[in-house]
Protein backbone atom coordinates (compact mmCIF):
# COMPACT_ATOMS: atom_id res chain seq x y z
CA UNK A 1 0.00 0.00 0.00
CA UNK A 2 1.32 3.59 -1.30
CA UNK A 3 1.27 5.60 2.10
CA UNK A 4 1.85 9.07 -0.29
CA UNK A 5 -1.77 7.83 -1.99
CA UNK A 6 -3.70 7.19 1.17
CA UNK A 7 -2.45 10.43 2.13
CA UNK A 8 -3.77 12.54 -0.74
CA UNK A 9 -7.14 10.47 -0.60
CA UNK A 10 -7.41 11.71 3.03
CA UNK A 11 -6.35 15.21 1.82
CA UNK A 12 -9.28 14.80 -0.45
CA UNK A 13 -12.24 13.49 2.06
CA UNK A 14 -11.02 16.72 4.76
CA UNK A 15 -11.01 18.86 2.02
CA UNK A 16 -7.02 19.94 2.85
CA UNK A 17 -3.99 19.73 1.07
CA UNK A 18 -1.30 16.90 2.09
CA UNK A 19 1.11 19.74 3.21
CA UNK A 20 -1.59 20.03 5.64
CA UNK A 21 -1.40 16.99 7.40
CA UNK A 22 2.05 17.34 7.97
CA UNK A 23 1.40 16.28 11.38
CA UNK A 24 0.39 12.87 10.32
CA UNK A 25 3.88 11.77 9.28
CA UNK A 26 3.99 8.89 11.90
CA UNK A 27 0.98 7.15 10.21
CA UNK A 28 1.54 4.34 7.97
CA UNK A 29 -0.34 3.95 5.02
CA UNK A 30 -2.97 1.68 6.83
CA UNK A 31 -3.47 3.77 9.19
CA UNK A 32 -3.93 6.70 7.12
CA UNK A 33 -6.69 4.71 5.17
CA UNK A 34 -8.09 3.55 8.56
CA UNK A 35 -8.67 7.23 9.71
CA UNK A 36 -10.27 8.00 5.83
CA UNK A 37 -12.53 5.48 6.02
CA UNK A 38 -13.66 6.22 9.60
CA UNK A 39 -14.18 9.96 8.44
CA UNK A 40 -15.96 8.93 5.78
CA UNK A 41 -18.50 6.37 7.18
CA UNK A 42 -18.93 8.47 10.48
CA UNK A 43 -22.10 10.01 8.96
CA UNK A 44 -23.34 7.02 7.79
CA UNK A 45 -22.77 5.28 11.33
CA UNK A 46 -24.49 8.35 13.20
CA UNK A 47 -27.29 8.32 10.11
CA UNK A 48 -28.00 5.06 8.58
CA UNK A 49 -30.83 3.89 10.38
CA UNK A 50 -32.49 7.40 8.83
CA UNK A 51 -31.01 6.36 5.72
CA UNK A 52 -31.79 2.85 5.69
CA UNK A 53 -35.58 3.87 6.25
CA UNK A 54 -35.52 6.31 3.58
CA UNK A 55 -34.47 3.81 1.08
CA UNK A 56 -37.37 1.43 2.38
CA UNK A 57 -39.77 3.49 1.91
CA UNK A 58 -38.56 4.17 -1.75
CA UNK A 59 -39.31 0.33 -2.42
CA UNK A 60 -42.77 -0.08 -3.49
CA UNK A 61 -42.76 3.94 -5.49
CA UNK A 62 -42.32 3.77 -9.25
CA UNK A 63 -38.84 4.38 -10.16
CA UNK A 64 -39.90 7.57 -12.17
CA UNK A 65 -41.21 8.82 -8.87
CA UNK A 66 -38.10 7.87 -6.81
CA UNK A 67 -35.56 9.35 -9.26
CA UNK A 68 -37.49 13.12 -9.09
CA UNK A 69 -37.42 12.69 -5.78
CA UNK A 70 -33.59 11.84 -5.30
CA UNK A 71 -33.22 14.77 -7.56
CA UNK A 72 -35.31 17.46 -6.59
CA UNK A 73 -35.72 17.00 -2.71
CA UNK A 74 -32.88 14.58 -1.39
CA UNK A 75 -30.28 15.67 -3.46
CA UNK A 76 -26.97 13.61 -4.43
CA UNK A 77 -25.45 13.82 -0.85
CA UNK A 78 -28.51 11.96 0.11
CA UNK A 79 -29.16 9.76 -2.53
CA UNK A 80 -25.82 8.42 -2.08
CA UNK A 81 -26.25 7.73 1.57
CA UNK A 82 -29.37 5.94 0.85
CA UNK A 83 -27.72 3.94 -2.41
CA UNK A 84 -25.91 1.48 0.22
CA UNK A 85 -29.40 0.19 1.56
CA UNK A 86 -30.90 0.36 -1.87
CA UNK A 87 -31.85 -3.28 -3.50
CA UNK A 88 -29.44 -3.08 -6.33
CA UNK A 89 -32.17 -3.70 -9.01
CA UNK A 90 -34.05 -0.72 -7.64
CA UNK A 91 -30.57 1.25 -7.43
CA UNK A 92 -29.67 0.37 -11.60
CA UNK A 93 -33.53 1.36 -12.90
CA UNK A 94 -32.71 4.32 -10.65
CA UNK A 95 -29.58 5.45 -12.22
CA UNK A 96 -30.74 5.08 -15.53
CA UNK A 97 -33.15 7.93 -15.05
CA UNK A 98 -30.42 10.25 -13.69
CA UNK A 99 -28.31 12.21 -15.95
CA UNK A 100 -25.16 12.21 -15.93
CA UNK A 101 -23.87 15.59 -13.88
CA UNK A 102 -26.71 14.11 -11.43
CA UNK A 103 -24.57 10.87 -11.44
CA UNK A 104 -21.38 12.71 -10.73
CA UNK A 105 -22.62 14.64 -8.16
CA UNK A 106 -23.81 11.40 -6.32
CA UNK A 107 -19.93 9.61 -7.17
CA UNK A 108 -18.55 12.67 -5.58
CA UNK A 109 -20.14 11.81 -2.39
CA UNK A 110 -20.16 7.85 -2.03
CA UNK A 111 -17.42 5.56 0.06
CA UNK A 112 -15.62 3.67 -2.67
CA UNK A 113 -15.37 0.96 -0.40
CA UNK A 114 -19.27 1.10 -0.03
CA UNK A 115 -19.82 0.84 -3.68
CA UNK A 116 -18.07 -1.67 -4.78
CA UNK A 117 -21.92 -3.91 -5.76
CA UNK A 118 -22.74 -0.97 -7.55
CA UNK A 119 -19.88 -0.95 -9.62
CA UNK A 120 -19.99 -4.54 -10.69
CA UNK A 121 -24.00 -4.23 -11.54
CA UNK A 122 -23.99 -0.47 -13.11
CA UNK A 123 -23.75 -0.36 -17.26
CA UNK A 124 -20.56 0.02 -18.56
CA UNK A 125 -22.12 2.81 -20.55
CA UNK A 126 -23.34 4.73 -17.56
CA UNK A 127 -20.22 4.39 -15.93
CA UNK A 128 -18.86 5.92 -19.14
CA UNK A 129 -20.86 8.75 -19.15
CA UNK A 130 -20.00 9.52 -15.13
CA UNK A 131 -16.43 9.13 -16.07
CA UNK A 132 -16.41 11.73 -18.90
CA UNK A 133 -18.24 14.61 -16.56
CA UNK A 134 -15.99 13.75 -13.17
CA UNK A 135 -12.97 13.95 -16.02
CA UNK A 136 -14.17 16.91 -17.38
CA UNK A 137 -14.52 18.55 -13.94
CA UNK A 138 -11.08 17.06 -12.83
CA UNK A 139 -12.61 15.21 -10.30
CA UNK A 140 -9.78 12.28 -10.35
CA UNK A 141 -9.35 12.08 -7.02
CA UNK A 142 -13.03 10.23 -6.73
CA UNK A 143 -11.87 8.18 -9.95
CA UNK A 144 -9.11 6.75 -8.32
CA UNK A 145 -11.05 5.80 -5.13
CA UNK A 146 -13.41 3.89 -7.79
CA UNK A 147 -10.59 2.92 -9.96
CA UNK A 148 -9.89 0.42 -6.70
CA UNK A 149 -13.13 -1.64 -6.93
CA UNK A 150 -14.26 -1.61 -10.42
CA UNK A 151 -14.38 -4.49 -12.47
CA UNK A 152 -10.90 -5.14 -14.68
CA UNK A 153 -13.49 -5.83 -17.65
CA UNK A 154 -15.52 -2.49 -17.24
CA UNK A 155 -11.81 -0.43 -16.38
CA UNK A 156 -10.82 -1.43 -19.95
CA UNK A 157 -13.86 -0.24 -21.37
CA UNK A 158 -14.09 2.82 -19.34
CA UNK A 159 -10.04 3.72 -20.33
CA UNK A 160 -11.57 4.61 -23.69
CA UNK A 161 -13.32 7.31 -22.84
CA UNK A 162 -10.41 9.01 -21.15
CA UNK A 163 -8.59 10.65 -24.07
CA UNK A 164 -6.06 12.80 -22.50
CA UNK A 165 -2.87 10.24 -20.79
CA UNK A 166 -2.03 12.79 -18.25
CA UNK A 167 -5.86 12.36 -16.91
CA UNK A 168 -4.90 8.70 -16.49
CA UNK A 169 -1.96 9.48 -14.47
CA UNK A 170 -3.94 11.81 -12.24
CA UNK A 171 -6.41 9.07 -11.64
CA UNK A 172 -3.96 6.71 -10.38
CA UNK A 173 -2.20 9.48 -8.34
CA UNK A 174 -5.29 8.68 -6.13
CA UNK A 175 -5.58 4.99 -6.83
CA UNK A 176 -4.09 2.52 -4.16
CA UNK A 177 -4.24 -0.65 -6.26
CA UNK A 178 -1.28 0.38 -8.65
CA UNK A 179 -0.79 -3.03 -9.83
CA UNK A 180 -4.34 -3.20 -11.15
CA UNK A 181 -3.50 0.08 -12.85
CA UNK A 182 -0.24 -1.89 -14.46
CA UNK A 183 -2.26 -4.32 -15.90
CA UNK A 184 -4.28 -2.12 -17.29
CA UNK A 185 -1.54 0.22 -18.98
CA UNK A 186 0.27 -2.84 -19.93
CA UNK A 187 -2.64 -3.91 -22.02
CA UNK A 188 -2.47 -0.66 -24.12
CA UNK A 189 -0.51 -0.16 -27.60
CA UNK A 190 2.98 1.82 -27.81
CA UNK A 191 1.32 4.41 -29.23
CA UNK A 192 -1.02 4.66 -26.30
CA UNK A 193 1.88 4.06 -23.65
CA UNK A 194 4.60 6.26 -25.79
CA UNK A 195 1.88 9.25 -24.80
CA UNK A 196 1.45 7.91 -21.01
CA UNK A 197 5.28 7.90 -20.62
CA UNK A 198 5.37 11.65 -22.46
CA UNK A 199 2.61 12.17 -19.90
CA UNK A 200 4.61 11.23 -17.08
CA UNK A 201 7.84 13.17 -17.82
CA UNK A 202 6.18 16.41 -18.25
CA UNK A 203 5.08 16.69 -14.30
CA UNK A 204 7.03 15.21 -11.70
CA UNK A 205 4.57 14.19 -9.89
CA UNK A 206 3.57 12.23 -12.80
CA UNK A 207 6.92 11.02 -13.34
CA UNK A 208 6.13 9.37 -9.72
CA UNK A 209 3.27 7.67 -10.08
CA UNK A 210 4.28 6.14 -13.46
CA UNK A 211 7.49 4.96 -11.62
CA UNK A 212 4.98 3.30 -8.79
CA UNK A 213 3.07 1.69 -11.91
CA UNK A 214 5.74 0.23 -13.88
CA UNK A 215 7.39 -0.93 -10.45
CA UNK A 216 4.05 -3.28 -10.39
CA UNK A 217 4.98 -4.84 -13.70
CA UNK A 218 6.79 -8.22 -14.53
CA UNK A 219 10.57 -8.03 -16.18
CA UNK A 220 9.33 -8.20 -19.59
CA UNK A 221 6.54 -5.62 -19.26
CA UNK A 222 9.15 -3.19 -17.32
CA UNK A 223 11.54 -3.60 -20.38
CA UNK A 224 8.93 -2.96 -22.84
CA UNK A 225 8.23 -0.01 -20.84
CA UNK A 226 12.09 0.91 -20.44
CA UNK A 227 12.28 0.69 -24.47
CA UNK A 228 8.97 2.79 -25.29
CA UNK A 229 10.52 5.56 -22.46
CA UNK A 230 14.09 5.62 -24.74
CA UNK A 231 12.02 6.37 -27.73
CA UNK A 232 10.64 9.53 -26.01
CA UNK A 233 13.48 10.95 -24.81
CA UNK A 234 16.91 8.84 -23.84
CA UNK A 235 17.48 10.90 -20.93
CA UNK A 236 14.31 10.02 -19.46
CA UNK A 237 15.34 6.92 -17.29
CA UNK A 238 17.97 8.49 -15.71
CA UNK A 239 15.56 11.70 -14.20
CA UNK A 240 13.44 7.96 -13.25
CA UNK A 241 16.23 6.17 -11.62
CA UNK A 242 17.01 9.59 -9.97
CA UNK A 243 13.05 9.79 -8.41
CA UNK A 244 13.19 6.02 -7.71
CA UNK A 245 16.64 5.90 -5.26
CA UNK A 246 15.35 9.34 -3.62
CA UNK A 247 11.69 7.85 -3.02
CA UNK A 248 12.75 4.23 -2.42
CA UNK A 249 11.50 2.26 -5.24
CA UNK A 250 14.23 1.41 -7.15
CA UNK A 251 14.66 -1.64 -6.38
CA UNK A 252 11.33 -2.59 -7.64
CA UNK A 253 12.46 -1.23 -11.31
CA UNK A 254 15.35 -3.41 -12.01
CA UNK A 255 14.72 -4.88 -15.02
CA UNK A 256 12.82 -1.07 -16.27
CA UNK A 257 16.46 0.37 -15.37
CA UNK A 258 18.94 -2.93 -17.07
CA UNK A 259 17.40 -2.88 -20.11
């Protein structure tokens, strides 16, 4: 687990910057994501029984009727409280009524963690459509928390929709499951990956995280990688070796850094 990732995600959910919680140094990353996750569900602990009954009484209402009702009275911070005691049928006719900035403002509000039924019953099309307006609002920070728990079938799909690379890289910046995200880049074209790894050097933050990724990939995948990074720019894996010895990954990248 990347400690530097559950930090930002906790950044996120308090609404502060990292440099803010400064004074959290002494927390491992399980920790860290321990205290997120308590922030996070401590409404939903003091309010689900409120919740739980709004939802039931939702059951037996037409869906047309529910859906105005999540959207003109409840509202997405609402709605997304109630989603978790929501039969899931009743939850997918739901969210094929609601538009998609409706759908986004409801994402920006659930527990990842929480969601994680949702994710695996949802369209791959709606999830498209959320993806494009919480991309288009720079809203990766609640894409990488989902980027955790979707289905490896419905991430490939989704990837499409996100044309720029750099938006990839600032998905995973908040994504703890970096080896899912390796799997993922590995399965795109050198074309596709030559314009990640231009991406990447550009920032240095990016630079980082595509470090973390490729440092999640097997020997041949990391030399493929090490190969598509000379034809960008030769100097490239040396500013990478550089980042990985001062952040402590290097070891991890041996065969990126051999070939």
């Amino acid at each position: 687990m990347d400690r530097n990732t559950e930090l930002r995600r906790l950044a996120q959910a308090l609404h502060k910057s990292a440099d803010d919680l400064a004074y959290l140094d002494k927390l491992d990353a399980l920790a860290l994501q321990k205290l997120r996750t308590n922030f996070q569900n401590s409404l939903l602990n003091k309010f689900g029984p409120v919740f739980e009954r709004i939802a039931g009484a939702g059951k037996l209402a037409p869906d047309s009727i529910s859906a105005t009702l999540c959207t003109k009275v409840f509202g997405p911070a609402i709605t997304a409280n109630m989603s978790y005691f929501t039969p899931m049928s009743k939850a997918v006719s739901l969210c094929k009524l609601f538009d998609a900035d409706f759908m986004a403002e409801v994402a920006r509000e659930q527990i990842p963690e929480r969601a994680v039924d949702m994710l695996a019953e949802l369209p791959v099309e709606q999830l498209k459509k959320v993806t494009a307006k919480l991309v288009e609002h720079g809203d990766f920070h609640v894409l990488g928390g989902f980027t955790d728990y979707i289905p490896e079938k419905k991430a490939i799909e989704i990837m499409e929709v996100i044309k720029d690379p750099a938006a990839n890289l600032h998905i995973s910046f908040y994504a703890q499951r970096k080896d899912r995200i390796a799997k993922l880049a590995n399965m795109l074209n050198d074309e596709k990956l030559i314009e990640l790894i231009a991406a990447a050097f550009a920032d240095s933050g990016l630079m980082t995280e595509v470090g973390l990724i490729t440092a999640e990939m097997d020997a041949k995948a990391q030399e493929r990688m090490a190969k598509l990074t000379d034809k960008v720019n030769k100097t490239y894996r040396d500013l990478a070796k550089v980042k990985a010895e001062e952040l402590g990954y290097a070891d991890r990248l041996k065969a990126y850094f051999a070939a």
